[in-house]
C-alpha atoms as a PDB file:
ATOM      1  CA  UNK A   1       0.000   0.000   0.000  1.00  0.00           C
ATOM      2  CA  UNK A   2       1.430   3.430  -0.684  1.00  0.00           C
ATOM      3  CA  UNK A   3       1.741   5.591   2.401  1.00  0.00           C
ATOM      4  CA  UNK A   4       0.452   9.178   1.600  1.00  0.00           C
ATOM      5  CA  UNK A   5       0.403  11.320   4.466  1.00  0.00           C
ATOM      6  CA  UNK A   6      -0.976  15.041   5.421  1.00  0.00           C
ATOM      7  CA  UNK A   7       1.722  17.222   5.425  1.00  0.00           C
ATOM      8  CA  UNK A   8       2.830  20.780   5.254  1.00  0.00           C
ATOM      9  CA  UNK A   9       5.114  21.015   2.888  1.00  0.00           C
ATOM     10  CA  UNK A  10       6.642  24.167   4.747  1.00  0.00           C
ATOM     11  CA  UNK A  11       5.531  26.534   7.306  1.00  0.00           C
ATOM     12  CA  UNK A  12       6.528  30.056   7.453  1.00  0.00           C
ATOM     13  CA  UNK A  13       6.093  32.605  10.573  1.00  0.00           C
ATOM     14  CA  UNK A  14       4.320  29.841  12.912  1.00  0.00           C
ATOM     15  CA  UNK A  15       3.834  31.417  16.114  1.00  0.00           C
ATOM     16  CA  UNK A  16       3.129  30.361  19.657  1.00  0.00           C
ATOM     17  CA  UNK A  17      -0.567  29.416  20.178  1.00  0.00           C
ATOM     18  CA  UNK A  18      -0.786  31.405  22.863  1.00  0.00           C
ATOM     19  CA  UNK A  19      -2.321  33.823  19.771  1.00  0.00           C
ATOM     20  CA  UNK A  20      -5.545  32.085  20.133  1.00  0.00           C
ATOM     21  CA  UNK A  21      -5.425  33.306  24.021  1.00  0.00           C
ATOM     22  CA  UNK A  22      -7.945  35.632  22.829  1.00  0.00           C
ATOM     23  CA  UNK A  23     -10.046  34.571  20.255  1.00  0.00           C
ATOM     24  CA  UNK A  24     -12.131  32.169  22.754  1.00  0.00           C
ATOM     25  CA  UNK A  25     -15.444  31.781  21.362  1.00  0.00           C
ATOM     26  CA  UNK A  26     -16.266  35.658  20.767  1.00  0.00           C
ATOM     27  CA  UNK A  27     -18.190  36.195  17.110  1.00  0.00           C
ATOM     28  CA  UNK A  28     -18.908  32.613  16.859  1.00  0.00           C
ATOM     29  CA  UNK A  29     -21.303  32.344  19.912  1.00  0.00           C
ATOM     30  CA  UNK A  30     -21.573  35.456  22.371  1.00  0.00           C
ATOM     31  CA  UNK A  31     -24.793  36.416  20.683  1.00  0.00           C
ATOM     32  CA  UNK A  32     -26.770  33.136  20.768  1.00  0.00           C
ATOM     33  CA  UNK A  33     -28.837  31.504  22.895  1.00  0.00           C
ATOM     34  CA  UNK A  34     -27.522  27.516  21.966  1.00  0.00           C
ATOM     35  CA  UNK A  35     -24.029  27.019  22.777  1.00  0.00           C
ATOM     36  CA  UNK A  36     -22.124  24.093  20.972  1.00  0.00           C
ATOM     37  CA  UNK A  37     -20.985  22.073  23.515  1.00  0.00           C
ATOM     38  CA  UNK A  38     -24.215  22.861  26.008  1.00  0.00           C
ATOM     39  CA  UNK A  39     -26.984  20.838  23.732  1.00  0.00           C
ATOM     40  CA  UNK A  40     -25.891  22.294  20.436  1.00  0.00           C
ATOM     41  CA  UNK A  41     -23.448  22.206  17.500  1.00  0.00           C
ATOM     42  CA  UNK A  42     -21.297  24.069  14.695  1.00  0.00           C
ATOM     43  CA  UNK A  43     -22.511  23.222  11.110  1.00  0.00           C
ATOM     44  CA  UNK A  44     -20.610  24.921   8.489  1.00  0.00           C
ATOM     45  CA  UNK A  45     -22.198  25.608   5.078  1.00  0.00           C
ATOM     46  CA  UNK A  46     -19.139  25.992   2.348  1.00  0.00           C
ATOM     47  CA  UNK A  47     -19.777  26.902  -0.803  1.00  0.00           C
ATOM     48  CA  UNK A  48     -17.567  26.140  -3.640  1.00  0.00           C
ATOM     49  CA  UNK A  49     -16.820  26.360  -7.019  1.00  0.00           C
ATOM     50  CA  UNK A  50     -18.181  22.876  -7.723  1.00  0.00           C
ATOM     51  CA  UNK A  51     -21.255  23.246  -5.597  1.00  0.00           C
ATOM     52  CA  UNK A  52     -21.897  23.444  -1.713  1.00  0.00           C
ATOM     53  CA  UNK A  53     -20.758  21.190   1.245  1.00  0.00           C
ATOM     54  CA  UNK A  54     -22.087  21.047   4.414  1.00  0.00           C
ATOM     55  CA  UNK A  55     -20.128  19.580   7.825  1.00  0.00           C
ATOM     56  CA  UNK A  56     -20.828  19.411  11.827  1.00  0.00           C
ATOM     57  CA  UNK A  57     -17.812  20.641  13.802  1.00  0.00           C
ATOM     58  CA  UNK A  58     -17.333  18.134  16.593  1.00  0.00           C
ATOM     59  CA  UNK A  59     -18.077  19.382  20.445  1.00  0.00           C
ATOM     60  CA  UNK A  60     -14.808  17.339  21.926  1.00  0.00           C
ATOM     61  CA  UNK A  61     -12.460  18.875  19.967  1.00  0.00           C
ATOM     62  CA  UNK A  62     -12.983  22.274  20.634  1.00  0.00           C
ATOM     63  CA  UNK A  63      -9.573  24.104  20.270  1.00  0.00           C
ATOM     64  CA  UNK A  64     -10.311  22.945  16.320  1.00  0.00           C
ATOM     65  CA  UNK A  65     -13.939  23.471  16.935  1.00  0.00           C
ATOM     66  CA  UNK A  66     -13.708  27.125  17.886  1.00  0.00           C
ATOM     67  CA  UNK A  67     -10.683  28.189  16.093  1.00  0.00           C
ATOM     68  CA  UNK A  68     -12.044  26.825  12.524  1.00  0.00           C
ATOM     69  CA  UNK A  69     -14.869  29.130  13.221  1.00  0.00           C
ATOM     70  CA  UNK A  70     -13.545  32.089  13.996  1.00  0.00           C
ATOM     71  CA  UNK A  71     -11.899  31.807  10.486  1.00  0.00           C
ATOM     72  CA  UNK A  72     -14.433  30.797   9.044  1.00  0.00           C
ATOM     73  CA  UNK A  73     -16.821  33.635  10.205  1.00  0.00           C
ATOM     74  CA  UNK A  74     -13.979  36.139   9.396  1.00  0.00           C
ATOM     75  CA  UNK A  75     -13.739  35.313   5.694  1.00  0.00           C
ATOM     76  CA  UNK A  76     -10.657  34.113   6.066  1.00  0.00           C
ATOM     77  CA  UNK A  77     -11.513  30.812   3.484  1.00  0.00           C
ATOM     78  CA  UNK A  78     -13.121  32.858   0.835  1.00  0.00           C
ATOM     79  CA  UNK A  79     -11.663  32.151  -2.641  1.00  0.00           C
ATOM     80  CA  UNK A  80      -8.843  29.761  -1.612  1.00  0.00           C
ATOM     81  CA  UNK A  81      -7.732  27.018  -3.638  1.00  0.00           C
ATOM     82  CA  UNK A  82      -8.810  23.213  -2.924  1.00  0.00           C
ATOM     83  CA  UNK A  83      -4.711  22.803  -3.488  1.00  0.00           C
ATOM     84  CA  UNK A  84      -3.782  19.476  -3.086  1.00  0.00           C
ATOM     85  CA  UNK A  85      -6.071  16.796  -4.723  1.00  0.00           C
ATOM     86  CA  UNK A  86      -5.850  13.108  -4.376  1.00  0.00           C
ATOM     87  CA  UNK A  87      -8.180  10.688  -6.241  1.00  0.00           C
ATOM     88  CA  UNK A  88      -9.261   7.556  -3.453  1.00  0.00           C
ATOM     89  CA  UNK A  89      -7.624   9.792  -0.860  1.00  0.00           C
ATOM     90  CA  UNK A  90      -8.734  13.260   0.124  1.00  0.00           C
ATOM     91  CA  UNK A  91      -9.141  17.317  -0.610  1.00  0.00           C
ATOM     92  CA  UNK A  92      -6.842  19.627   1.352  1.00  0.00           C
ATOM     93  CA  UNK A  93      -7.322  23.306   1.559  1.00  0.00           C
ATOM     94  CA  UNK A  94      -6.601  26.338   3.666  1.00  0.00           C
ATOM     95  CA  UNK A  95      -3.495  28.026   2.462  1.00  0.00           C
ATOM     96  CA  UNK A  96      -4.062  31.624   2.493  1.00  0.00           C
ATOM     97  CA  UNK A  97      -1.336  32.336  -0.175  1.00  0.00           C
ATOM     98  CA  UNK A  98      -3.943  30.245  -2.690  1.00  0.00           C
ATOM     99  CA  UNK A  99      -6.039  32.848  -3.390  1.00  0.00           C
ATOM    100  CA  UNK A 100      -8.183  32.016  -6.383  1.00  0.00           C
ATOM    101  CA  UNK A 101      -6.594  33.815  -9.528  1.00  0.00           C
ATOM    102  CA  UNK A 102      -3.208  34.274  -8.086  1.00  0.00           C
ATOM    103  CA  UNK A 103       0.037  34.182 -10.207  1.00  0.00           C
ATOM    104  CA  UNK A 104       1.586  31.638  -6.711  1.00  0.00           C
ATOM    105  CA  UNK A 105       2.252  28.477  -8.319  1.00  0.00           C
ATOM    106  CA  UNK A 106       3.215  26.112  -5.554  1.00  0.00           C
ATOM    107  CA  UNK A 107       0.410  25.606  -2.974  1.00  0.00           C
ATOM    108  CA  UNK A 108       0.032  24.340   0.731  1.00  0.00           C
ATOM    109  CA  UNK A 109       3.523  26.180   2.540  1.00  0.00           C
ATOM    110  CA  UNK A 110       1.393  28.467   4.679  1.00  0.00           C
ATOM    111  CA  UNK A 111      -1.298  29.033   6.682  1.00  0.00           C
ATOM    112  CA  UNK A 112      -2.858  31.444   9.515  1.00  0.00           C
ATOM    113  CA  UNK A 113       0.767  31.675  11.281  1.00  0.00           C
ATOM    114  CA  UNK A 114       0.528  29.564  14.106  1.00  0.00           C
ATOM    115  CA  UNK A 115      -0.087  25.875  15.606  1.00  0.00           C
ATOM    116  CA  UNK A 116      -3.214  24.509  17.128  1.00  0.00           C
ATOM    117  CA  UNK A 117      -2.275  21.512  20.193  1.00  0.00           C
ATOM    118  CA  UNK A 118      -3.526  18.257  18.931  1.00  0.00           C
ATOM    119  CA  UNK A 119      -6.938  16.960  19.963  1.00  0.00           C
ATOM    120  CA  UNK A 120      -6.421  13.447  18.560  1.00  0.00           C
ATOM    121  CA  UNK A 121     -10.140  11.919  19.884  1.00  0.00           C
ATOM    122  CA  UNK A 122      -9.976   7.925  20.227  1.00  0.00           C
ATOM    123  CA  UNK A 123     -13.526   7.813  18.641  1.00  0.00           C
ATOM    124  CA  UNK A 124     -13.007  10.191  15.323  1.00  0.00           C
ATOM    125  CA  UNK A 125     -11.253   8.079  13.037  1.00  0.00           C
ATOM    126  CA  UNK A 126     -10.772   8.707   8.740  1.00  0.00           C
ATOM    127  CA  UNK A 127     -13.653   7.209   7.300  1.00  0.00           C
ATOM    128  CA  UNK A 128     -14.680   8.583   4.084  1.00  0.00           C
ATOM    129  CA  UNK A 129     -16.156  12.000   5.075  1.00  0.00           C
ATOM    130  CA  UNK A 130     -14.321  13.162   7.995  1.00  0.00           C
ATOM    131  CA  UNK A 131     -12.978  16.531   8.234  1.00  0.00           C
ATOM    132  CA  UNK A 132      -9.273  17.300   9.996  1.00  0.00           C
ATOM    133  CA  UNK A 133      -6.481  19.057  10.228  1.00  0.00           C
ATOM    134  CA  UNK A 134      -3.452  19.235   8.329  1.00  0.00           C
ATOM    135  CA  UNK A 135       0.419  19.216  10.020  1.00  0.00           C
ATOM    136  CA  UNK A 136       4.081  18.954   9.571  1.00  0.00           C
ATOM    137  CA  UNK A 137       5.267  15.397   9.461  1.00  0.00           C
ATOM    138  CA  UNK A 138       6.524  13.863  12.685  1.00  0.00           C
ATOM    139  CA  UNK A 139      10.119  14.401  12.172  1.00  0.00           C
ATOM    140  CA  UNK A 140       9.766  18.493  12.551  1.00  0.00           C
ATOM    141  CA  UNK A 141       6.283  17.949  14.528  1.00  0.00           C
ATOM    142  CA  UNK A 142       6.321  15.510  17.242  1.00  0.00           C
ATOM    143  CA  UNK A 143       3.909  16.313  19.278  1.00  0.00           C
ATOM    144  CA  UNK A 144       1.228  16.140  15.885  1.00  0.00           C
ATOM    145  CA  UNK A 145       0.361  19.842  16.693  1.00  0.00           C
ATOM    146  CA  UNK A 146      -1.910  21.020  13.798  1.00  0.00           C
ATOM    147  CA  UNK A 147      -1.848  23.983  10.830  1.00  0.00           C
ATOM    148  CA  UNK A 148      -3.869  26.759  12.325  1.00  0.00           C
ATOM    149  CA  UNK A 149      -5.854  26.972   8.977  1.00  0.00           C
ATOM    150  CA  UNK A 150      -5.009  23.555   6.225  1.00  0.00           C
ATOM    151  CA  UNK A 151      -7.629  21.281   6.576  1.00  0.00           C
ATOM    152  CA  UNK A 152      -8.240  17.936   4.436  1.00  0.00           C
ATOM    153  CA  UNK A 153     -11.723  15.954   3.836  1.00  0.00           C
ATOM    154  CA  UNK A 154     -11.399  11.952   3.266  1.00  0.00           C
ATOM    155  CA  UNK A 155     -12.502  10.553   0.183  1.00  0.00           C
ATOM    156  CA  UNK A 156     -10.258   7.516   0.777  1.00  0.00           C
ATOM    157  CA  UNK A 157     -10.772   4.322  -0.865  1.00  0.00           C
ATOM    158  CA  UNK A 158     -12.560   1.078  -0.109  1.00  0.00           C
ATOM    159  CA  UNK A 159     -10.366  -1.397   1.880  1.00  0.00           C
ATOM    160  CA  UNK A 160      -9.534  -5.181   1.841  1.00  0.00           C
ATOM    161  CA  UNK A 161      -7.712  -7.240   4.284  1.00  0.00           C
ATOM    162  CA  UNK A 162      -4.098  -6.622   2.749  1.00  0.00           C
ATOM    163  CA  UNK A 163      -4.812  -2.664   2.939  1.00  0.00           C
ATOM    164  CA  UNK A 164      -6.421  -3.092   6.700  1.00  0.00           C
ATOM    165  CA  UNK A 165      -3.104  -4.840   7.873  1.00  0.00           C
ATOM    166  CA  UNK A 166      -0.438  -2.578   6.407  1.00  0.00           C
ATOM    167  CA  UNK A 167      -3.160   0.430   7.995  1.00  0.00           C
ATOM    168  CA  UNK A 168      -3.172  -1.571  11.277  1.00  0.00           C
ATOM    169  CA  UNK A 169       1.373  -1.892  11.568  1.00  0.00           C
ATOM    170  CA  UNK A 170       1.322   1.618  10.948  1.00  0.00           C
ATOM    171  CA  UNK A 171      -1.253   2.749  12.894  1.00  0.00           C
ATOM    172  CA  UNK A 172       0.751   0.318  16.096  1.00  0.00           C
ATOM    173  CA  UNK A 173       4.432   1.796  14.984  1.00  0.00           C
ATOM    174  CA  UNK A 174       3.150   5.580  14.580  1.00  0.00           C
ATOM    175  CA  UNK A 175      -0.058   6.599  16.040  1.00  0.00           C
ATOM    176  CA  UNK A 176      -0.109   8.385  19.444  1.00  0.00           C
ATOM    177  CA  UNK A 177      -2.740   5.861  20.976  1.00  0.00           C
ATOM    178  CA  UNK A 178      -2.094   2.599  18.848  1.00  0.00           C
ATOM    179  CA  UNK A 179      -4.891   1.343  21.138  1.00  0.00           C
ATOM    180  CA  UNK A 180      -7.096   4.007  21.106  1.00  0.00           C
ATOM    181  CA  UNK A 181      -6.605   4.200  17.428  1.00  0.00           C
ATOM    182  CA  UNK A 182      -7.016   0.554  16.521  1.00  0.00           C
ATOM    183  CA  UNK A 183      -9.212  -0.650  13.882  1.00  0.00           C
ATOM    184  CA  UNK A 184     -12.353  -2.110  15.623  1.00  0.00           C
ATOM    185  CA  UNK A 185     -14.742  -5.186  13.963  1.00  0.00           C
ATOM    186  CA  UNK A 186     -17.297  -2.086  13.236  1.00  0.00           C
ATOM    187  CA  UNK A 187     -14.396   0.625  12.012  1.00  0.00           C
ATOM    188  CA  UNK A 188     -13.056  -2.318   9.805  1.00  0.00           C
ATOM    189  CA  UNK A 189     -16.760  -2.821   8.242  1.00  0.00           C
ATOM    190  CA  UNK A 190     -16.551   0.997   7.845  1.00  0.00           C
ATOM    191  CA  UNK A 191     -13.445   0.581   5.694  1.00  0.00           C
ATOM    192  CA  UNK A 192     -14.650  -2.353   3.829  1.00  0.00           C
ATOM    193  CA  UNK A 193     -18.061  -1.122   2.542  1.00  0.00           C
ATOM    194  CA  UNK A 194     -17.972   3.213   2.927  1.00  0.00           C
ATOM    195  CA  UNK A 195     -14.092   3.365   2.656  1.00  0.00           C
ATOM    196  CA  UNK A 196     -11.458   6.212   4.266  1.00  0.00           C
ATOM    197  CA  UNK A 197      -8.100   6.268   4.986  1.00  0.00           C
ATOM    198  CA  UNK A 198      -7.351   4.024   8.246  1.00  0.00           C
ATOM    199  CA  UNK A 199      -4.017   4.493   8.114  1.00  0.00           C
ATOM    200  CA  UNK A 200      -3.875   7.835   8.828  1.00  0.00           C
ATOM    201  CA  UNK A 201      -6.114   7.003  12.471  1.00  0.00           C
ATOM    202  CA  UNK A 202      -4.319   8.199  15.563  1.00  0.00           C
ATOM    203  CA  UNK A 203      -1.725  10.345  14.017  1.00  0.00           C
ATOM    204  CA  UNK A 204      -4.201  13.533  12.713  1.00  0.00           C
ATOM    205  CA  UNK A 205      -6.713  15.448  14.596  1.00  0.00           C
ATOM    206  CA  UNK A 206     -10.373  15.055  13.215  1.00  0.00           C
ATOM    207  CA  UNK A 207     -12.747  17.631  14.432  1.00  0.00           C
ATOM    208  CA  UNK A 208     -15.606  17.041  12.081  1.00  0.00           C
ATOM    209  CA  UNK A 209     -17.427  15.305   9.447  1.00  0.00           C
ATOM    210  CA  UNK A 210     -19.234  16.118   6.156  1.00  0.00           C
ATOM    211  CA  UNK A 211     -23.163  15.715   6.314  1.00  0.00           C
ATOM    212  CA  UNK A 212     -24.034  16.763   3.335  1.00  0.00           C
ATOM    213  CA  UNK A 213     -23.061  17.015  -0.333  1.00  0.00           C
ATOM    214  CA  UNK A 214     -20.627  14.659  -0.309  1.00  0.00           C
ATOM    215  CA  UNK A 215     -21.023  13.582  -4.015  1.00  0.00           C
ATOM    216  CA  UNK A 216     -19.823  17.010  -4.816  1.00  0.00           C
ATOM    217  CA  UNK A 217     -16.189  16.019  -2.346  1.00  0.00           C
ATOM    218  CA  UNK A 218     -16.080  13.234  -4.481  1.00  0.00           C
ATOM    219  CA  UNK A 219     -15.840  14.633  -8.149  1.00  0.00           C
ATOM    220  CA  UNK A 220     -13.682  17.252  -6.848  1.00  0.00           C
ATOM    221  CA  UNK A 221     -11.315  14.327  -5.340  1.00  0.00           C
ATOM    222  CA  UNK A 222     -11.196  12.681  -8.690  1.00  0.00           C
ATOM    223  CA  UNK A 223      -9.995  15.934 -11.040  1.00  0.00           C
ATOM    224  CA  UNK A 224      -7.181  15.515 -12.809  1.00  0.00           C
ATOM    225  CA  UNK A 225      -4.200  17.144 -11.557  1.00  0.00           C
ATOM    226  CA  UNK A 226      -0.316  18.390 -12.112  1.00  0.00           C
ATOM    227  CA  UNK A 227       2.925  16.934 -10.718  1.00  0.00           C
ATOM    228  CA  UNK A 228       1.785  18.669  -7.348  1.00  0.00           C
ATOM    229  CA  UNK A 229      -1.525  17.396  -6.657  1.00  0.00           C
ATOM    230  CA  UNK A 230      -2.900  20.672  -8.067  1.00  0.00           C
ATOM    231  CA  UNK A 231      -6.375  20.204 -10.269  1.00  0.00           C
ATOM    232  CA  UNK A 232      -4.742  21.209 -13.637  1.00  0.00           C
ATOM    233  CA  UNK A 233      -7.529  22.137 -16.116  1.00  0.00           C
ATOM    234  CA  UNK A 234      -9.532  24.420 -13.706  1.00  0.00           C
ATOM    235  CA  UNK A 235      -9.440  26.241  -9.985  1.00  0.00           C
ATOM    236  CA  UNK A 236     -11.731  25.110  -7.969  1.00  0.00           C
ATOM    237  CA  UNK A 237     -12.057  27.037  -4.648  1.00  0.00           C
ATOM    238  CA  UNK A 238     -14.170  27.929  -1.699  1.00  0.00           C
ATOM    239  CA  UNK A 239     -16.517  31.156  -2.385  1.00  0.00           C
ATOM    240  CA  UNK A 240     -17.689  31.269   1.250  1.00  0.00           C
ATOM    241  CA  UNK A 241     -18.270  29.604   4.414  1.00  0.00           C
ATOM    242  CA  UNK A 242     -21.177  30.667   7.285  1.00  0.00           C
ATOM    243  CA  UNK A 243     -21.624  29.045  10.393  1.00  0.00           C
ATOM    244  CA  UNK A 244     -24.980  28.382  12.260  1.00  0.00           C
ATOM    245  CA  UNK A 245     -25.584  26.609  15.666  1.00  0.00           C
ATOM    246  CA  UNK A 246     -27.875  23.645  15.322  1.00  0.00           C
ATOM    247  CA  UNK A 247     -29.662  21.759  18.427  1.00  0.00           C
ATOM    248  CA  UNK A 248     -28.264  18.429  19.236  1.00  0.00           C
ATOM    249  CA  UNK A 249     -30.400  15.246  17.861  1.00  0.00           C
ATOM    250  CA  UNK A 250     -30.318  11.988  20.233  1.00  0.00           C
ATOM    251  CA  UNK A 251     -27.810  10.593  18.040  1.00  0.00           C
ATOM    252  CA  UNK A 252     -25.137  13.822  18.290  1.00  0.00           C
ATOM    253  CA  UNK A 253     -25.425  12.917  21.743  1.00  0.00           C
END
């Protein structure tokens, strides 16, 4: 199996992230009566060039949780480039330098200037759909911290008991928890019949997961693309993104 990670290819001016000391949860939910986290949740609404996607934020990783929104409701997505594309793996975005239109020809070395802590969740794991963040590689980034701003969603592929073992050595050799990350009977039937990327499971923060227009993920995924992952024959970008809290249902609970 080849192993394709998430990666940075280079990070300039990263910062301490003591600068989200003060961002807290200000624009995102001062004003409102539900709270994520207190019987309610983040569902972001991103429209792109290839149609809209919609995702729930997830309430135990909130350091991703409430820093993705603050972006989010700041503009700071509009009109960047879906950068790095990989068919039967995932879409990565988030570099601010990829503004849509730009002359910049090599994607994905920057982002909002600073590192979030990981919140690597036992439970979130990379089936096809989940949403999470982007890092340096292990050797410069031990700890897993994550990009303040790159973000990937799975596409990943469907899986078969020689792709499940080589995901299940590296997920016991590299993954923070190898037993919190392990690949149960119902995370294997997951793999098998929706698909993802199980080898990535314990190593990358996921803080959400698409619920709606996935289809559109999908066709994006499967674009072709340059030498650097890059769709070649078109830019396809994020227009906007808004953010609305949304009760919890029995199952969010």
């Amino acid at each position: 199996m080849t192993k394709i990670s998430i990666k940075l290819v280079k990070i300039f001016g990263l910062g301490s992230l003591a600068l989200l000391s003060g961002f807290g949860i200000e624009s995102a939910t001062a004003a409102r009566k539900l709270v994520a986290g207190q019987g309610a949740h983040y569902v972001v609404k991103m429209k792109t060039s290839r149609g809209t996607v919609r995702f729930r934020l997830y309430n135990d990783t909130p350091l991703h949780r409430d820093n993705f929104v603050r972006l989010a409701e700041r503009g700071f997505y509009d009109n960047l480039l879906f950068h790095r594309v990989i068919r039967d793996f995932m879409i990565q975005t988030g570099d601010p330098q990829s503004i849509e239109g730009s002359q910049v020809t090599v994607y994905g070395e920057n982002d909002a200037g600073y590192k979030l802590d990981a919140e690597i969740v036992p439970r979130h794991y990379h089936r096809r759909g989940a949403v999470a963040a982007a890092r340096e590689g292990d050797a410069l980034n031990p700890e897993r911290r994550s990009s303040g701003s790159q973000f990937y969603i799975v596409t990943g592929r469907v899986h078969n008991d020689s792709t499940l073992t080589a995901a299940r050595h590296r997920i016991a050799a590299g993954a923070a928890d190898p037993a919190g990350a392990q690949i149960t009977p119902q995370r294997e039937r997951v793999y098998r019949t929706a698909g993802g990327a199980p080898h990535l499971d314990g190593s990358y923060t996921v803080f959400g997961e698409v619920i709606g227009g996935m289809g559109r993920v999908v066709r994006i995924s499967k674009l072709p693309t340059d030498s650097q992952d890059r769709p070649k024959n078109e830019d396809v970008y994020i227009k906007s993104m808004t953010v609305k809290v949304v009760k919890d249902q029995r199952r969010d609970r």
